[in-house]
N, C-alpha and C. Protein backbone atom coordinates (compact mmCIF):
# COMPACT_ATOMS: atom_id res chain seq x y z
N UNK A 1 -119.34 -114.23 -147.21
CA UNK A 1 -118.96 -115.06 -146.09
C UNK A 1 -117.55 -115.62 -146.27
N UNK A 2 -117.27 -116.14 -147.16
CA UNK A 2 -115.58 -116.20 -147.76
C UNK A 2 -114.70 -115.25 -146.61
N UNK A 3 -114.77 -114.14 -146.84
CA UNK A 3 -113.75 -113.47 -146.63
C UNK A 3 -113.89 -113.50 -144.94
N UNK A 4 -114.64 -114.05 -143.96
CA UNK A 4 -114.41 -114.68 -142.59
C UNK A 4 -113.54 -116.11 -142.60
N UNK A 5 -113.30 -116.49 -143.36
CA UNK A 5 -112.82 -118.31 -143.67
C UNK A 5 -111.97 -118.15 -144.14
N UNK A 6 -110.48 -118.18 -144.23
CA UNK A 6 -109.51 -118.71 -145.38
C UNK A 6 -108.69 -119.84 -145.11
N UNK A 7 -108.36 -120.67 -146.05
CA UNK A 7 -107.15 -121.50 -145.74
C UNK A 7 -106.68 -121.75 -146.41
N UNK A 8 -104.88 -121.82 -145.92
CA UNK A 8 -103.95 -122.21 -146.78
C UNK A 8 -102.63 -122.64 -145.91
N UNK A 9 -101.73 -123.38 -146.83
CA UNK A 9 -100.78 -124.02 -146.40
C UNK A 9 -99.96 -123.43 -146.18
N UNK A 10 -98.89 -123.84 -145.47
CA UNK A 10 -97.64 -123.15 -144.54
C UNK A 10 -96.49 -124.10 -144.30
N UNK A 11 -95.80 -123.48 -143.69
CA UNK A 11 -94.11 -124.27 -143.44
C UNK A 11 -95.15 -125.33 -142.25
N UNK A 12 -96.16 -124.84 -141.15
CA UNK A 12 -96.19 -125.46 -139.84
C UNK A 12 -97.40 -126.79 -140.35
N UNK A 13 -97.73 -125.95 -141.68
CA UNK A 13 -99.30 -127.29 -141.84
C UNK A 13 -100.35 -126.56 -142.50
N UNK A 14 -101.15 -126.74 -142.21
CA UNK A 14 -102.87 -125.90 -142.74
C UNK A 14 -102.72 -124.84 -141.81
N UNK A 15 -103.15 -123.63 -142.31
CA UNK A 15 -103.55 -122.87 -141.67
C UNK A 15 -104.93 -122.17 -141.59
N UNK A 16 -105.65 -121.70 -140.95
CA UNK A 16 -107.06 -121.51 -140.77
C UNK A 16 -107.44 -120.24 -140.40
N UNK A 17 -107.76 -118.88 -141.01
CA UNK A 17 -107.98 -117.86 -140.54
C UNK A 17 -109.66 -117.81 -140.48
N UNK A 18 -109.72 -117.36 -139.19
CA UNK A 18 -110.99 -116.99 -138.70
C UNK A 18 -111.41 -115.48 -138.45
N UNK A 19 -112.11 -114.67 -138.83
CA UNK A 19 -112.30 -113.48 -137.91
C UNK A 19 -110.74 -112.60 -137.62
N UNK A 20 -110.00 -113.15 -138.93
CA UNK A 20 -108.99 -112.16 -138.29
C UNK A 20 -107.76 -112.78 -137.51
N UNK A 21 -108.30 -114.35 -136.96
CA UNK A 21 -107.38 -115.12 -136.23
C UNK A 21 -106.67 -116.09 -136.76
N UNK A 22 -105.45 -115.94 -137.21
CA UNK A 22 -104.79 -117.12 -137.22
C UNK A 22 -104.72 -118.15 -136.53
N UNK A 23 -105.04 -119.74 -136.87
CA UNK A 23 -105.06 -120.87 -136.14
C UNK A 23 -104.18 -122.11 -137.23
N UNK A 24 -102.78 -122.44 -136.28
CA UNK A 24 -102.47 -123.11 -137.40
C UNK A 24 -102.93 -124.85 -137.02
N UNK A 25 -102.87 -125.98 -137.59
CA UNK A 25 -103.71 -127.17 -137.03
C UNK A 25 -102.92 -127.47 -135.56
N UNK A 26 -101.83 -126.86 -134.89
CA UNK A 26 -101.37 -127.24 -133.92
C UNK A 26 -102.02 -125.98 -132.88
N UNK A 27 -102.44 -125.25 -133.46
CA UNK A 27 -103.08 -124.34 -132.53
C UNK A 27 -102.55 -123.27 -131.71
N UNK A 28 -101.51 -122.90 -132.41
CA UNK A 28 -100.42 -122.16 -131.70
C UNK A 28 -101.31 -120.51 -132.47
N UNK A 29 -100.84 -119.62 -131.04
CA UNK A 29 -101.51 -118.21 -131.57
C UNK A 29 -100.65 -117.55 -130.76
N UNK A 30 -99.01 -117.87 -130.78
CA UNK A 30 -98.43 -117.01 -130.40
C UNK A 30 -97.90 -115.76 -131.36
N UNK A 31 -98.40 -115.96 -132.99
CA UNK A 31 -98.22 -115.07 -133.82
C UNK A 31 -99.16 -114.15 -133.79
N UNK A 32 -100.37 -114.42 -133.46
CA UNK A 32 -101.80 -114.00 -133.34
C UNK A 32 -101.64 -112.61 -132.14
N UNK A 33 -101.00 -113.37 -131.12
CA UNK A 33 -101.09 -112.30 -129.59
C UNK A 33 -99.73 -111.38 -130.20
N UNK A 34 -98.95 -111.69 -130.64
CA UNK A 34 -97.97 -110.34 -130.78
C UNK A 34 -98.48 -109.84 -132.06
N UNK A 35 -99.24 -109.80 -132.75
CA UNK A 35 -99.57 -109.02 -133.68
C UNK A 35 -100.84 -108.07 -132.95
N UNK A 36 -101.60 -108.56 -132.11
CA UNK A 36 -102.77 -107.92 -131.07
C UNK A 36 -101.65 -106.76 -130.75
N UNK A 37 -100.48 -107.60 -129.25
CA UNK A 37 -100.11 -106.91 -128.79
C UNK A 37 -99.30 -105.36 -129.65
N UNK A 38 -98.76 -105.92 -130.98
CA UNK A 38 -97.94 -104.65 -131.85
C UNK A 38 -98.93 -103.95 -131.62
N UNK A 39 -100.92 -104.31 -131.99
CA UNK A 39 -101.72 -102.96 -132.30
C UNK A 39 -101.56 -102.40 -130.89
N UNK A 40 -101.64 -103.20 -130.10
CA UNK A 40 -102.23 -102.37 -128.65
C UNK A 40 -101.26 -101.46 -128.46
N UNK A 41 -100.07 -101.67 -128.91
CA UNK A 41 -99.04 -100.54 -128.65
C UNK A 41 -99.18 -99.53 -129.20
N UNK A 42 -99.20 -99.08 -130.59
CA UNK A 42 -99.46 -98.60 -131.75
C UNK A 42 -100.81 -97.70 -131.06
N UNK A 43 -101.92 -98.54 -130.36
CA UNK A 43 -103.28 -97.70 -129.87
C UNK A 43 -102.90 -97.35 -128.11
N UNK A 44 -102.19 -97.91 -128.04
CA UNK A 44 -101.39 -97.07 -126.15
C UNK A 44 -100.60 -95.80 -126.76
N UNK A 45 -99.62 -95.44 -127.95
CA UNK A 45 -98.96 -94.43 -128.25
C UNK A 45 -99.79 -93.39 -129.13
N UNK A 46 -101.03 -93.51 -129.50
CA UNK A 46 -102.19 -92.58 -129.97
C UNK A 46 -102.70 -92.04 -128.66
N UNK A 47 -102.83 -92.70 -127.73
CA UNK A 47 -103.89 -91.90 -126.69
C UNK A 47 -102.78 -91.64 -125.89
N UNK A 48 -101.27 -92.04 -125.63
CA UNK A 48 -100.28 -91.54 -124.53
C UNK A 48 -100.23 -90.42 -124.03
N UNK A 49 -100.53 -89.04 -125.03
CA UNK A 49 -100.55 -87.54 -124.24
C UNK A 49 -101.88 -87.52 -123.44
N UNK A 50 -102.96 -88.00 -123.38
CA UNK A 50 -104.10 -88.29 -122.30
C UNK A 50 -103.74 -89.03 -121.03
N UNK A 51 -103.12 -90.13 -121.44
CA UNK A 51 -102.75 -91.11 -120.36
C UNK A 51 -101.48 -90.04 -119.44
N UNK A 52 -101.20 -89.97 -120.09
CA UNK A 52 -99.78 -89.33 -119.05
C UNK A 52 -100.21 -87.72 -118.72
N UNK A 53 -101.53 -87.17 -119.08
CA UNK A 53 -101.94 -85.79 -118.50
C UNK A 53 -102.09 -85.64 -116.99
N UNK A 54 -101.80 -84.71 -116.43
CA UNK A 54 -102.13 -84.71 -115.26
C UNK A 54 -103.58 -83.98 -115.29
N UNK A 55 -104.23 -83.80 -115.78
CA UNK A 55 -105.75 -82.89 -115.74
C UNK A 55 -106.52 -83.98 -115.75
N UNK A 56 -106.02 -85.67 -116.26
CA UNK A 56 -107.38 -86.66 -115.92
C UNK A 56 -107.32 -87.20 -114.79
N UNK A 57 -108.38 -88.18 -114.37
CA UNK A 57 -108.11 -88.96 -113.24
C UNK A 57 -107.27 -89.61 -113.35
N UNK A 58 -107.06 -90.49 -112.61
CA UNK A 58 -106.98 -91.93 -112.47
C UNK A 58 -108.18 -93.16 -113.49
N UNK A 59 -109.09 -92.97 -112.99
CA UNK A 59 -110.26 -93.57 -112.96
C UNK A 59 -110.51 -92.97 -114.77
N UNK A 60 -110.62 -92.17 -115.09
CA UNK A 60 -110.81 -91.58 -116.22
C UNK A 60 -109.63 -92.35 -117.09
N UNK A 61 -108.11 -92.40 -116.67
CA UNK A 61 -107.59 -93.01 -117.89
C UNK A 61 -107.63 -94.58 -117.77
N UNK A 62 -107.87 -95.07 -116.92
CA UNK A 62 -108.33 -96.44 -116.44
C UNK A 62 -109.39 -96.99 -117.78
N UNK A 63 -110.54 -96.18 -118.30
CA UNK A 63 -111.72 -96.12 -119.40
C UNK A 63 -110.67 -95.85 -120.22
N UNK A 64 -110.24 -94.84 -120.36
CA UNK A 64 -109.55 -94.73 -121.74
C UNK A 64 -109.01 -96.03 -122.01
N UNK A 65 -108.00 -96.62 -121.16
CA UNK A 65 -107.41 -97.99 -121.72
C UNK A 65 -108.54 -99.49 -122.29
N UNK A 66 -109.46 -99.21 -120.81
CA UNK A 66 -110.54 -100.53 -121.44
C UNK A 66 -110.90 -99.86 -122.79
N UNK A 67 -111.50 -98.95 -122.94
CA UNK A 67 -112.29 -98.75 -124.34
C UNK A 67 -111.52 -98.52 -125.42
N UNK A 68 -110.10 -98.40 -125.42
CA UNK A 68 -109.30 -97.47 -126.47
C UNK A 68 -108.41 -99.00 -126.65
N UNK A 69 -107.75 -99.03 -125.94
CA UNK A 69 -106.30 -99.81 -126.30
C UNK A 69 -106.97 -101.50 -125.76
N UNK A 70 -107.60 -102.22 -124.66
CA UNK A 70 -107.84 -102.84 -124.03
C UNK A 70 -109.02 -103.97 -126.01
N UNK A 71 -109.34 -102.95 -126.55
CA UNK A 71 -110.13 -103.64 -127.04
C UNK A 71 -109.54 -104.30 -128.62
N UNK A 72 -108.39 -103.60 -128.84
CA UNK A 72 -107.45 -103.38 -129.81
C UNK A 72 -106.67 -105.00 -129.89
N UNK A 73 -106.06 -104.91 -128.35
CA UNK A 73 -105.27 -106.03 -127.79
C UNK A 73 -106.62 -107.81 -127.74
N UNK A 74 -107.73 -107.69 -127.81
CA UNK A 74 -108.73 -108.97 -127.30
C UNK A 74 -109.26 -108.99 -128.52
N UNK A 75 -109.29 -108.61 -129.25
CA UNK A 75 -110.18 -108.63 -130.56
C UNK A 75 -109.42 -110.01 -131.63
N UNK A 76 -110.77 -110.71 -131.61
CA UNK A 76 -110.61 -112.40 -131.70
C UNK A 76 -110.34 -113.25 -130.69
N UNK A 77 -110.26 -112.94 -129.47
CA UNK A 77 -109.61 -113.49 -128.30
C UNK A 77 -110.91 -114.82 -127.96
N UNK A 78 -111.76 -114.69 -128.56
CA UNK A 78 -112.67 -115.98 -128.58
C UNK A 78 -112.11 -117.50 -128.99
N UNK A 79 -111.37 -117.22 -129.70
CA UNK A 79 -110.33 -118.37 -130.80
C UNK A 79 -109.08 -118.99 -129.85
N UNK A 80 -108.69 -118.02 -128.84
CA UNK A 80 -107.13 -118.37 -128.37
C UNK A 80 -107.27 -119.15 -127.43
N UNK A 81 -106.37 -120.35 -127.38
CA UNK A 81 -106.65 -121.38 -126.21
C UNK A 81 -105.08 -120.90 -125.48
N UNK A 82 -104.67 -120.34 -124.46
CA UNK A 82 -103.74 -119.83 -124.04
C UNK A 82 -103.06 -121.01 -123.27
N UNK A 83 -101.66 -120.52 -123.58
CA UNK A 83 -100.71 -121.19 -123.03
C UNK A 83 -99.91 -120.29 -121.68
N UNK A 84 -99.40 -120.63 -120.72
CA UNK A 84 -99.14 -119.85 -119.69
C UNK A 84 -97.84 -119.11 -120.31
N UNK A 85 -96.83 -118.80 -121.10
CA UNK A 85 -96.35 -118.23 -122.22
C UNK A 85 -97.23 -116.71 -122.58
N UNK A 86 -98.12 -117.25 -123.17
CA UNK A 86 -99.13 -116.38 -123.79
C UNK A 86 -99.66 -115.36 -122.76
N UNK A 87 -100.18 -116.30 -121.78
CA UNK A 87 -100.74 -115.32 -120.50
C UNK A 87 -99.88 -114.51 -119.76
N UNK A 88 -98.46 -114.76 -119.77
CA UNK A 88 -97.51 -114.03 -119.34
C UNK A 88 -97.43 -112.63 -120.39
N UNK A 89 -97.38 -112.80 -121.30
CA UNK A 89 -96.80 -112.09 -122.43
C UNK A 89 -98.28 -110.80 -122.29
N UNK A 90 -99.33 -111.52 -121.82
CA UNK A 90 -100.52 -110.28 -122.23
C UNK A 90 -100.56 -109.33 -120.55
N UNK A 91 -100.26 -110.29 -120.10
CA UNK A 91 -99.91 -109.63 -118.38
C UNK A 91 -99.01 -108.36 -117.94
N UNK A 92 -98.01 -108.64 -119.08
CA UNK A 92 -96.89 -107.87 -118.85
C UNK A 92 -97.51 -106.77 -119.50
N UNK A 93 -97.75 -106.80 -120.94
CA UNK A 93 -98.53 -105.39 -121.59
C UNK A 93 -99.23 -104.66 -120.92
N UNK A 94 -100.26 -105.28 -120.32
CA UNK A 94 -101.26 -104.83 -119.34
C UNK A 94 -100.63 -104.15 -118.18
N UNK A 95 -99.87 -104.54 -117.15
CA UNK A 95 -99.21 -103.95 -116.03
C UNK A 95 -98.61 -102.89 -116.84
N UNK A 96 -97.94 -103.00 -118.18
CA UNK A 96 -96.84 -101.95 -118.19
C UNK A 96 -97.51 -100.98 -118.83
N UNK A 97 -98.93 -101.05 -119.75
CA UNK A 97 -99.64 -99.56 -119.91
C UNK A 97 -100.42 -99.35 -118.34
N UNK A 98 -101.16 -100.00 -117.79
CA UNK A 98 -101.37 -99.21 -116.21
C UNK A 98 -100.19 -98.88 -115.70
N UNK A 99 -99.20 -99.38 -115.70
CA UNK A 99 -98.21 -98.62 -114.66
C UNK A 99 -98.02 -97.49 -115.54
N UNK A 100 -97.89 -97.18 -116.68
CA UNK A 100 -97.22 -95.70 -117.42
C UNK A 100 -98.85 -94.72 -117.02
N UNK A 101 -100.18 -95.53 -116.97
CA UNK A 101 -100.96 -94.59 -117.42
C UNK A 101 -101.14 -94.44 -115.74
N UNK A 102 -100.80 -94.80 -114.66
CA UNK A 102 -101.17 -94.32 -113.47
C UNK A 102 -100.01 -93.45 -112.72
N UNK A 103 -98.92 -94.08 -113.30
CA UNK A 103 -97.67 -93.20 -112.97
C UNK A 103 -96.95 -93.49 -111.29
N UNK A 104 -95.98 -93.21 -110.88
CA UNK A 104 -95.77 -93.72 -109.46
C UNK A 104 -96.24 -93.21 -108.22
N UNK A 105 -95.82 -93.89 -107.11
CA UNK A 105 -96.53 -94.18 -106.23
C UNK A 105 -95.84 -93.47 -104.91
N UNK A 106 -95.87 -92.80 -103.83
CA UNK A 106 -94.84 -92.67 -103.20
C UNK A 106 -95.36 -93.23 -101.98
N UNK A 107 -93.49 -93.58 -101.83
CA UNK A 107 -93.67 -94.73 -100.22
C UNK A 107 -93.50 -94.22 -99.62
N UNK A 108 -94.41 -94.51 -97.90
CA UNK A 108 -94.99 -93.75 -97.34
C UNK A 108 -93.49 -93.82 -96.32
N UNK A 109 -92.61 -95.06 -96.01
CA UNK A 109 -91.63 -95.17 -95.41
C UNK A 109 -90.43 -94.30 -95.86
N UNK A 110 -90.27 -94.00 -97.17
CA UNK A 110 -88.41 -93.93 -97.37
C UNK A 110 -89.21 -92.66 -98.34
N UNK A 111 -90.60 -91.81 -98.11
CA UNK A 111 -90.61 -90.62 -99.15
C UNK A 111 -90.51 -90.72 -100.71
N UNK A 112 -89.68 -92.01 -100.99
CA UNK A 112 -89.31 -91.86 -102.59
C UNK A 112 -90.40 -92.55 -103.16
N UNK A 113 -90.33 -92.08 -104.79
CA UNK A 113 -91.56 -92.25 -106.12
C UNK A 113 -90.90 -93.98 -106.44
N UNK A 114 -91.36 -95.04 -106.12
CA UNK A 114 -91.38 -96.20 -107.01
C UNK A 114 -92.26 -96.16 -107.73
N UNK A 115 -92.52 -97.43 -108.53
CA UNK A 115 -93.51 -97.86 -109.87
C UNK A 115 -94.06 -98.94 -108.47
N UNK A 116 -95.59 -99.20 -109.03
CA UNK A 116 -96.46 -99.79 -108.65
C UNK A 116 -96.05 -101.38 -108.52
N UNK A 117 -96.51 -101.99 -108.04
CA UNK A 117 -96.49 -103.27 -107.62
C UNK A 117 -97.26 -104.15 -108.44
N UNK A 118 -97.42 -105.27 -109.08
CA UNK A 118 -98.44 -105.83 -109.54
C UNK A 118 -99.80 -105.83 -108.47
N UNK A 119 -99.74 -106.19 -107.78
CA UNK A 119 -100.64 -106.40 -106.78
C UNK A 119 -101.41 -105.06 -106.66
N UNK A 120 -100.80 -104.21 -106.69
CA UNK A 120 -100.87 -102.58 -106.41
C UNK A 120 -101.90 -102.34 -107.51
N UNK A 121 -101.42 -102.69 -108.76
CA UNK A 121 -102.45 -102.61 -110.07
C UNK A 121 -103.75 -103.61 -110.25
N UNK A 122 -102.88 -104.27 -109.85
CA UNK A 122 -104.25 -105.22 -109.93
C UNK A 122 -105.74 -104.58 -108.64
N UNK A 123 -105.29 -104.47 -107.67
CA UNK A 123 -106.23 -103.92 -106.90
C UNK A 123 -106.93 -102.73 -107.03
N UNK A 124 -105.48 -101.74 -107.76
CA UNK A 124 -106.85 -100.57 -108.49
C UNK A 124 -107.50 -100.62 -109.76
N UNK A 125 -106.84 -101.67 -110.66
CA UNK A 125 -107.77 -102.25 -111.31
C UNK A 125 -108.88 -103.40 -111.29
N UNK A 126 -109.87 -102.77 -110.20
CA UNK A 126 -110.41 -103.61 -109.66
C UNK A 126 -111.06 -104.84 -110.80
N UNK A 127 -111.16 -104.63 -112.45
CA UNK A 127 -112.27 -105.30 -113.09
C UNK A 127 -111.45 -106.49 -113.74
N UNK A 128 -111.87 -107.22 -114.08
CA UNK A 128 -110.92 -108.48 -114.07
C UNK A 128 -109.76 -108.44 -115.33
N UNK A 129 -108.45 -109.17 -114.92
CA UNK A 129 -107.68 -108.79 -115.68
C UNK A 129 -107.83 -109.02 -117.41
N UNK A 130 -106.57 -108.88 -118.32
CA UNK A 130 -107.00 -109.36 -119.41
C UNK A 130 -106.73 -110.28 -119.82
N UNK A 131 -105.90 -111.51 -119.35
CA UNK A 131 -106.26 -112.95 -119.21
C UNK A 131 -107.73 -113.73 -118.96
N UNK A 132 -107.92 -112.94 -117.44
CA UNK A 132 -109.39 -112.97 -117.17
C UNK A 132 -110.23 -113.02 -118.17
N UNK A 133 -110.39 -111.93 -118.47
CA UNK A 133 -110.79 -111.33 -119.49
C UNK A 133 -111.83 -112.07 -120.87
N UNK A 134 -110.07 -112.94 -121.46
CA UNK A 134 -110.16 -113.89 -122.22
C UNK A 134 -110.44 -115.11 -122.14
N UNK A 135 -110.45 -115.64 -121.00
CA UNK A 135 -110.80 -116.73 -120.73
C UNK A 135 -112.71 -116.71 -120.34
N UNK A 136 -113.10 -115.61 -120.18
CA UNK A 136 -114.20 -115.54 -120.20
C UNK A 136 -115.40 -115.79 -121.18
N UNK A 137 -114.44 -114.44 -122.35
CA UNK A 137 -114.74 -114.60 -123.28
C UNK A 137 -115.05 -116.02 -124.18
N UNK A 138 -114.02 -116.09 -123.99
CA UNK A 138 -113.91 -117.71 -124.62
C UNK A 138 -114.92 -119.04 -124.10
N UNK A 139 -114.87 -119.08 -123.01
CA UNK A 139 -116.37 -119.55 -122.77
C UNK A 139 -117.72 -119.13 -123.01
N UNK A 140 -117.80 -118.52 -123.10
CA UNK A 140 -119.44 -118.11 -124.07
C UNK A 140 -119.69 -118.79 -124.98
């Protein structure tokens, strides 16, 4: 059981690892989410030749991300009390692997390929975002 618990001191104070999560006594886990976010990248550039195939769906690489990369990025996300900082920072990851893994869009006015809209993603990602997500989590 030890090795779920550690603590030790730091430049900021006590620090408290849980499950993997850094918590320092001020409660800051903005070291915590960019070390998530490094893996999620690291697990978005393992599955990228799938995501960017044209032989899957839509809908098909949509799963790939929840189950592959989506779970990479939340893991400990029970612990994080988010700051709107934080929620920005996981928002952006999120839009910017759906926008690479859905690819562009063409407008129906001017013919040309833009990138998706937030709104655009969010609606075909109909299941709740990964802020959402976490804040869910975290209530349980």
């Amino acid at each position: 059981m030890h090795h779920l618990h550690n603590r030790k001191a730091n430049k900021k104070g006590e620090e408290f690892k849980c499950l993997g999560t850094s918590l320092t006594n001020q409660n800051y886990i903005q070291e915590e989410i960019k070390s998530r976010l490094k893996s999620g990248n690291v697990c978005y550039h393992s599955v990228q030749n799938h995501l960017s195939s044209s032989l899957l769906s839509k809908n098909l690489k949509i799963k790939i991300y929840r189950t592959t990369i989506l779970p990479e990025v939340v893991y400990g996300c029970k612990t994080w009390l988010l700051a709107l900082r934080e929620e920005r920072r996981l928002r952006v990851f999120e839009n910017r692997v759906l926008r690479r893994t859905v690819g562009p869009k063409r407008d129906e006015a001017t013919r040309e390929w833009r990138k998706l809209h937030n709104e655009e993603l969010n609606d075909l990602f109909s299941s709740p975002n990964i802020v959402q997500m976490i804040k869910w989590r975290g209530m349980r």
